[in-house]
Protein backbone atom coordinates (compact mmCIF):
# COMPACT_ATOMS: atom_id res chain seq x y z
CA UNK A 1 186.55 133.71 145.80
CA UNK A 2 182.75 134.50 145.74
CA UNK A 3 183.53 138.27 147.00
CA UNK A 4 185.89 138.75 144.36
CA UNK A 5 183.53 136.95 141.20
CA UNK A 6 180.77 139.10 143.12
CA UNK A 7 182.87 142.50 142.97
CA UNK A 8 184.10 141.95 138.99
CA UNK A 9 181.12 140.90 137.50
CA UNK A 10 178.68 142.72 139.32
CA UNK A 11 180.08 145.72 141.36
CA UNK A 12 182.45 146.88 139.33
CA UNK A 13 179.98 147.30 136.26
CA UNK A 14 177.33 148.77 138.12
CA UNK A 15 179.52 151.34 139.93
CA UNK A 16 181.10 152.01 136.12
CA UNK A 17 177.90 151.91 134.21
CA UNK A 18 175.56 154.05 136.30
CA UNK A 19 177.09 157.33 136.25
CA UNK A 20 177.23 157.50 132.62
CA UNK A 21 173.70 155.33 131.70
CA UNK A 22 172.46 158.41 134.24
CA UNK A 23 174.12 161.30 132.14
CA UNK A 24 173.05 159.84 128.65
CA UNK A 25 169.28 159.01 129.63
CA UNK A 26 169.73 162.79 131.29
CA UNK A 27 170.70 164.64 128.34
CA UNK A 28 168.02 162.47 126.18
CA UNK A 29 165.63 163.94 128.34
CA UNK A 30 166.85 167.43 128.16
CA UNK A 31 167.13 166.93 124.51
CA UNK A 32 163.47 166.00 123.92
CA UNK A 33 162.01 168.93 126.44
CA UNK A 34 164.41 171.59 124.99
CA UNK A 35 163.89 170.76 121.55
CA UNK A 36 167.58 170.47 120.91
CA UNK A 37 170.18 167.82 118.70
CA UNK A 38 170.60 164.72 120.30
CA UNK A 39 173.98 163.87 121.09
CA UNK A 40 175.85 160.71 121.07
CA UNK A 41 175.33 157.88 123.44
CA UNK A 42 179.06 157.75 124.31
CA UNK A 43 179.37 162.06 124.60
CA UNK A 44 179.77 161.55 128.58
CA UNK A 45 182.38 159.16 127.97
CA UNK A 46 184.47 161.77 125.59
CA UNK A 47 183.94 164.64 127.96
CA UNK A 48 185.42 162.25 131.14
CA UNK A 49 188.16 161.11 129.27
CA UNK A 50 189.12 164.51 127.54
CA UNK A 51 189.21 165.84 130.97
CA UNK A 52 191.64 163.00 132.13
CA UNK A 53 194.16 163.49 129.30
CA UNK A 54 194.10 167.75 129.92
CA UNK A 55 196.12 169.55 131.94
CA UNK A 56 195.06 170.93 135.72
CA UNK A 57 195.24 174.68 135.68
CA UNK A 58 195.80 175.82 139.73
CA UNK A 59 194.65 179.02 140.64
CA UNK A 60 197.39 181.46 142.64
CA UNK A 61 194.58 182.31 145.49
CA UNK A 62 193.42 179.93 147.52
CA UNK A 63 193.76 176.64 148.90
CA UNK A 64 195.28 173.70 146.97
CA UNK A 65 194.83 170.74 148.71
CA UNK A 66 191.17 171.34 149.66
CA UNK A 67 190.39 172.04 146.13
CA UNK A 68 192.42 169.08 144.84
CA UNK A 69 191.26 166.86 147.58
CA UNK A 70 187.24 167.89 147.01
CA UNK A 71 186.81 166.15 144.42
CA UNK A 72 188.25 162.71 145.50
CA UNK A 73 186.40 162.91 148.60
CA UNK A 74 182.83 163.66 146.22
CA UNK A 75 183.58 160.71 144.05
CA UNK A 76 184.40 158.37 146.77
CA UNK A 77 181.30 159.22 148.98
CA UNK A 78 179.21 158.69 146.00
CA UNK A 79 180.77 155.28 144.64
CA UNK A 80 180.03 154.62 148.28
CA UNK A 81 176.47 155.18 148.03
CA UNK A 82 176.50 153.65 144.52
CA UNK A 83 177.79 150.27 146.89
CA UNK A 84 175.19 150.56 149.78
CA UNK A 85 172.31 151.41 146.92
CA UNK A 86 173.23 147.94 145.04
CA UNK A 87 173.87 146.19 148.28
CA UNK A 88 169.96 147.18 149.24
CA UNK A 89 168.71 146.28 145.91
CA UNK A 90 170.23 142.37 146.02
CA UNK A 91 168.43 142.26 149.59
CA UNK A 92 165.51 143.41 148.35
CA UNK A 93 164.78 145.87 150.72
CA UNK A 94 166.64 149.29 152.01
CA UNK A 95 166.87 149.36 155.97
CA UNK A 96 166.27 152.82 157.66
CA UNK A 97 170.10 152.80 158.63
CA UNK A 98 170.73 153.07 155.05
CA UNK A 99 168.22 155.11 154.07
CA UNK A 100 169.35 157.69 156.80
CA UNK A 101 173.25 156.79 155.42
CA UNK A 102 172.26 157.44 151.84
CA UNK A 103 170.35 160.90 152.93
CA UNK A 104 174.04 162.41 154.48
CA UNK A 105 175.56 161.05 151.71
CA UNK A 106 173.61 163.25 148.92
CA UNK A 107 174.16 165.89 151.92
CA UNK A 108 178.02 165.18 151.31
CA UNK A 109 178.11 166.00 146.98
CA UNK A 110 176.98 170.03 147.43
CA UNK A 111 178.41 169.94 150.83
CA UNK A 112 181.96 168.94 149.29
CA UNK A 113 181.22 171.36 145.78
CA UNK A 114 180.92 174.90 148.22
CA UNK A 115 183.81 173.57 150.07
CA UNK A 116 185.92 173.57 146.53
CA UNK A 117 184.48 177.15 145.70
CA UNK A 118 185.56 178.33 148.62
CA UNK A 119 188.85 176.92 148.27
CA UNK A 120 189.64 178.23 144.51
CA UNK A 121 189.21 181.65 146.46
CA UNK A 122 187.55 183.12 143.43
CA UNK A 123 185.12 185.39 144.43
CA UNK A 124 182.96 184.76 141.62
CA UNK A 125 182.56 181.18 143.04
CA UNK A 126 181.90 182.17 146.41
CA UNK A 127 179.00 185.10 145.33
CA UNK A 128 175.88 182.68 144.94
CA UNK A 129 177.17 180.16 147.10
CA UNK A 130 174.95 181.26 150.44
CA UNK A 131 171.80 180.87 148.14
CA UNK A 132 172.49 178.24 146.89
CA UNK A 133 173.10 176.06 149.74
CA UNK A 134 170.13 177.54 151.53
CA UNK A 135 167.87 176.35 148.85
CA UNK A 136 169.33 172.72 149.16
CA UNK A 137 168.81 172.77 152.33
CA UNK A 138 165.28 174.16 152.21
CA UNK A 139 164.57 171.39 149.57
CA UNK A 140 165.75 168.27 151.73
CA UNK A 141 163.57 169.87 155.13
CA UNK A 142 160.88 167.65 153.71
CA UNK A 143 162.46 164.51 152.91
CA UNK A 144 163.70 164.56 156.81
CA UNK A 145 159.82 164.24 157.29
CA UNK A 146 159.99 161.28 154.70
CA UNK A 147 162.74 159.70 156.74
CA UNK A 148 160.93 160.07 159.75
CA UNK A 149 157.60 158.59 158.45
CA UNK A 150 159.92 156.02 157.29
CA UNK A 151 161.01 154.76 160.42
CA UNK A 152 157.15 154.81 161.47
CA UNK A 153 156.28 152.66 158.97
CA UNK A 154 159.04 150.51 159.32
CA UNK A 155 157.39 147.01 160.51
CA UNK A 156 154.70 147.73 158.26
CA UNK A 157 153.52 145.05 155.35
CA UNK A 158 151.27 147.10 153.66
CA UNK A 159 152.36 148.21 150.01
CA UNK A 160 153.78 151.36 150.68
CA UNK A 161 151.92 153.67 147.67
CA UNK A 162 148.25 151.91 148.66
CA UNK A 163 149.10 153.41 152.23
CA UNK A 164 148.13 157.60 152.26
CA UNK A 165 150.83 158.76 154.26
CA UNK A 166 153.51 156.86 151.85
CA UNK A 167 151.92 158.27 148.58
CA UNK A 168 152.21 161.72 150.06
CA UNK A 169 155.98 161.01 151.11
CA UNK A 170 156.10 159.89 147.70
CA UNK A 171 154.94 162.88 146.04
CA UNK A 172 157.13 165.16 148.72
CA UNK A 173 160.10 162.81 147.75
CA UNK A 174 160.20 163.62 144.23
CA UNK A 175 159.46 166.97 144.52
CA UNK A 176 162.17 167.25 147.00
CA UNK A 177 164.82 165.28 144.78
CA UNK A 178 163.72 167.45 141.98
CA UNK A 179 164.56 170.47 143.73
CA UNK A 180 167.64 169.88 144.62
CA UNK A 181 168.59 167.80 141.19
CA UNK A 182 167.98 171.81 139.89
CA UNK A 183 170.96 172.75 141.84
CA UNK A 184 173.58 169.85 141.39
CA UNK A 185 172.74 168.95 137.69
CA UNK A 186 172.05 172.50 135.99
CA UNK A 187 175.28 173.33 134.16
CA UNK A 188 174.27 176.94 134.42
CA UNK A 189 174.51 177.11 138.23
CA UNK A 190 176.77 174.59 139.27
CA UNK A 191 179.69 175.90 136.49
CA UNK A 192 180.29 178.81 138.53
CA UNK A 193 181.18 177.36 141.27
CA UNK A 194 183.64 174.71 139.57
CA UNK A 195 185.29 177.71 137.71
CA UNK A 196 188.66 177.09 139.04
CA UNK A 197 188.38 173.58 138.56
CA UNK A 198 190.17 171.74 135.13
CA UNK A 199 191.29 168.63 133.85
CA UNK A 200 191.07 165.12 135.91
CA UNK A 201 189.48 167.17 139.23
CA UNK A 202 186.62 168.68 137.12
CA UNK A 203 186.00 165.06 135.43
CA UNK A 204 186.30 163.92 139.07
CA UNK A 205 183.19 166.58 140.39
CA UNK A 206 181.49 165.81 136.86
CA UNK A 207 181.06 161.99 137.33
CA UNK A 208 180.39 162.49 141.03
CA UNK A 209 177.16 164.60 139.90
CA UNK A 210 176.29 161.63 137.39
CA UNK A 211 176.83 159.21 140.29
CA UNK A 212 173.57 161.91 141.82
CA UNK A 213 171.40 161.76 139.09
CA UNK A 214 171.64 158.02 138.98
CA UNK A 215 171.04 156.92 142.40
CA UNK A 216 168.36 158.92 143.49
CA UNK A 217 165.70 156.88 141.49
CA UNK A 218 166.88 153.51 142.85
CA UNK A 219 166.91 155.49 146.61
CA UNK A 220 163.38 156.09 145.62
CA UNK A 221 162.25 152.77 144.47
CA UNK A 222 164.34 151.33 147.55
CA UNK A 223 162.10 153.10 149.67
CA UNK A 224 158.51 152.86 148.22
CA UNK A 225 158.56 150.24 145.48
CA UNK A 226 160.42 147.39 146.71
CA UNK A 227 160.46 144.14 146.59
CA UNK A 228 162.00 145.06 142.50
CA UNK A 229 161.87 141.98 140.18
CA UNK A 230 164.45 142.75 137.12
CA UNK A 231 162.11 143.88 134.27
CA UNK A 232 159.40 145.81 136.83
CA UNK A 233 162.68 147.45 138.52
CA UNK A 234 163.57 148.68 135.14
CA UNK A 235 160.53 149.74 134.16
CA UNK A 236 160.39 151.73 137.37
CA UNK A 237 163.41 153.44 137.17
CA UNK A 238 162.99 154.98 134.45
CA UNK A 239 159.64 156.14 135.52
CA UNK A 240 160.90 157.15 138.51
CA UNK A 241 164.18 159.08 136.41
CA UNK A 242 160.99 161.17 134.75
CA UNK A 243 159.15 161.63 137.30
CA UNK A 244 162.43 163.48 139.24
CA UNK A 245 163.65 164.81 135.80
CA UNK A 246 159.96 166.70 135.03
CA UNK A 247 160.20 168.25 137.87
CA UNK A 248 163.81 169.64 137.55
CA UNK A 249 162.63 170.90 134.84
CA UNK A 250 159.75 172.60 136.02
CA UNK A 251 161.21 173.79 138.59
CA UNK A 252 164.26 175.42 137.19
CA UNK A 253 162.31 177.34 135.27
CA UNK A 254 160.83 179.87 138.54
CA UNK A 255 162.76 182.48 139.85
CA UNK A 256 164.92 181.07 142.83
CA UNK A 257 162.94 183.10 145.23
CA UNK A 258 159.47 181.76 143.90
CA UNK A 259 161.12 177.89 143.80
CA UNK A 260 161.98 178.93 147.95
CA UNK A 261 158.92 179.82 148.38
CA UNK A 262 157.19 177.27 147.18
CA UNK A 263 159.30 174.44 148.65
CA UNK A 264 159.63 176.14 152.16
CA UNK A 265 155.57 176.74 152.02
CA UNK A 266 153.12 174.19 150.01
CA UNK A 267 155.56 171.50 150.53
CA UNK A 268 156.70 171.28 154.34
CA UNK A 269 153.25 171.49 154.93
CA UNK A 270 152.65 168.44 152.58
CA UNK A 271 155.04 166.86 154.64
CA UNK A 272 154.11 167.69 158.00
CA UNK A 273 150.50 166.16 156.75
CA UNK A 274 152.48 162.88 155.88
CA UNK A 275 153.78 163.08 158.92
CA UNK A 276 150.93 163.15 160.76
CA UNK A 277 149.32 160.83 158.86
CA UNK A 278 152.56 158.05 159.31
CA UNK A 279 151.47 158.52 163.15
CA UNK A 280 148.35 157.57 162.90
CA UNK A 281 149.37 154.64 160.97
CA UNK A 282 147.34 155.98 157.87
């Protein structure tokens, strides 16, 4: 009886509420950099349920039930994570099991995106997708480091930012969340690889990128600001959303090649510092 008061009154809304709380404070933010209208509060909620009630055009080339099936499996993997995210947060602490789950998880979302480009068999799709993986992948080299410093640090009591080697992982975290938040979030980039995608799939793929934006501040605060009480975990996230968001930004507005370089230079060897630093217990 517990489980099921427990999933209804405080599951459910959290795995409901984040995705769109994350789009909202998102396009807020975009708003106020840009210098553009804001829109409504409930706007994410229209464009997910206009999507639901349209049609799903199917391409002729291609494959079907990958690029129907895509989608459900990116939504599922990241109401997954929403789960195991809340689940740390009530403990009060995120285990390095879950912090390496969570990790393959945000692997999973652009994993699952090029696998539904290159099922719509549109080559348009397919034409950037080779970059743009490589610069994911470039962008979470560093937070491997983070995961391994992590696991050094693992017994430790210390308050992880007063420690050097976790303010550096800190720093390399955000960047590295940042970096790749330029690749799943920007409408820009990720729209042409969704181009075959309509109706309930694309609402599917759109929430599932929400889901993203949401939980990588709590992943954050999970790993370097816990124990959260409610009004300083607030208050965190959504410096933590700025921090991640600010960077986005910045970052999205290099040439790719620049952003590769500077993620696969300045900030690997950031992280191989932390990581030197985590083994010297510093």
């Amino acid at each position: 009886m517990n489980n099921i008061k427990s999933f209804v009154f405080l599951d459910l809304p959290f795995v409901l509420i984040l995705p769109f709380f994350a789009a909202v404070l998102d396009r807020r933010l975009v708003a106020i950099s840009r210098v553009r209208p804001k829109q409504s509060i409930f706007q994410p909620f229209y464009e997910v349920m206009k999507l639901l009630g349209s049609e799903t055009l199917l391409p002729k080339e291609g494959s079907i039930p990958i690029l129907l099936l895509a989608p459900l499996v990116a939504l599922t993997v990241m109401v997954f994570a929403a789960m195991v995210s809340l689940s740390a947060l009530l403990a009060g602490e995120l285990l390095f099991s879950d912090a390496f789950l969570l990790f393959y998880i945000f692997l999973i979302l652009p994993f699952v995106i090029g696998v539904g480009a290159l099922a719509s068999g549109n080559p348009l799709s397919i034409f950037d997708l080779p970059r743009a993986v490589s610069r994911m992948i470039v962008a979470d080299l560093p937070f491997i480091a983070v995961l391994t410093a992590f696991l050094f640090r693992s017994g430790s009591k210390t308050s992880h930012l007063f420690v050097p080697s976790s303010f550096l992982a800190f720093i390399v975290t955000i960047i590295s969340f940042g970096a790749k938040s330029v690749e799943i979030l920007d409408d820009g980039r990720i729209d042409k690889f969704l181009l075959e995608y309509s109706g309930p799939p694309l609402a599917l793929f759109t929430v599932s990128r929400w889901f993203f934006v949401g939980l990588l501040p709590i992943f954050v605060l999970l790993l370097f600001l816990s124990p959260l009480t409610v009004y300083g975990g607030i208050i965190k996230y959504f410096a933590v959303f700025i921090l991640i968001f600010l960077v986005k930004e910045i970052l999205s507005r290099l040439d790719p090649a620049h952003r590769l370089k500077i993620l696969f230079g300045p900030l690997n060897v950031l992280a191989l510092s932390m990581l030197l630093l985590a083994a010297l217990g510093l």
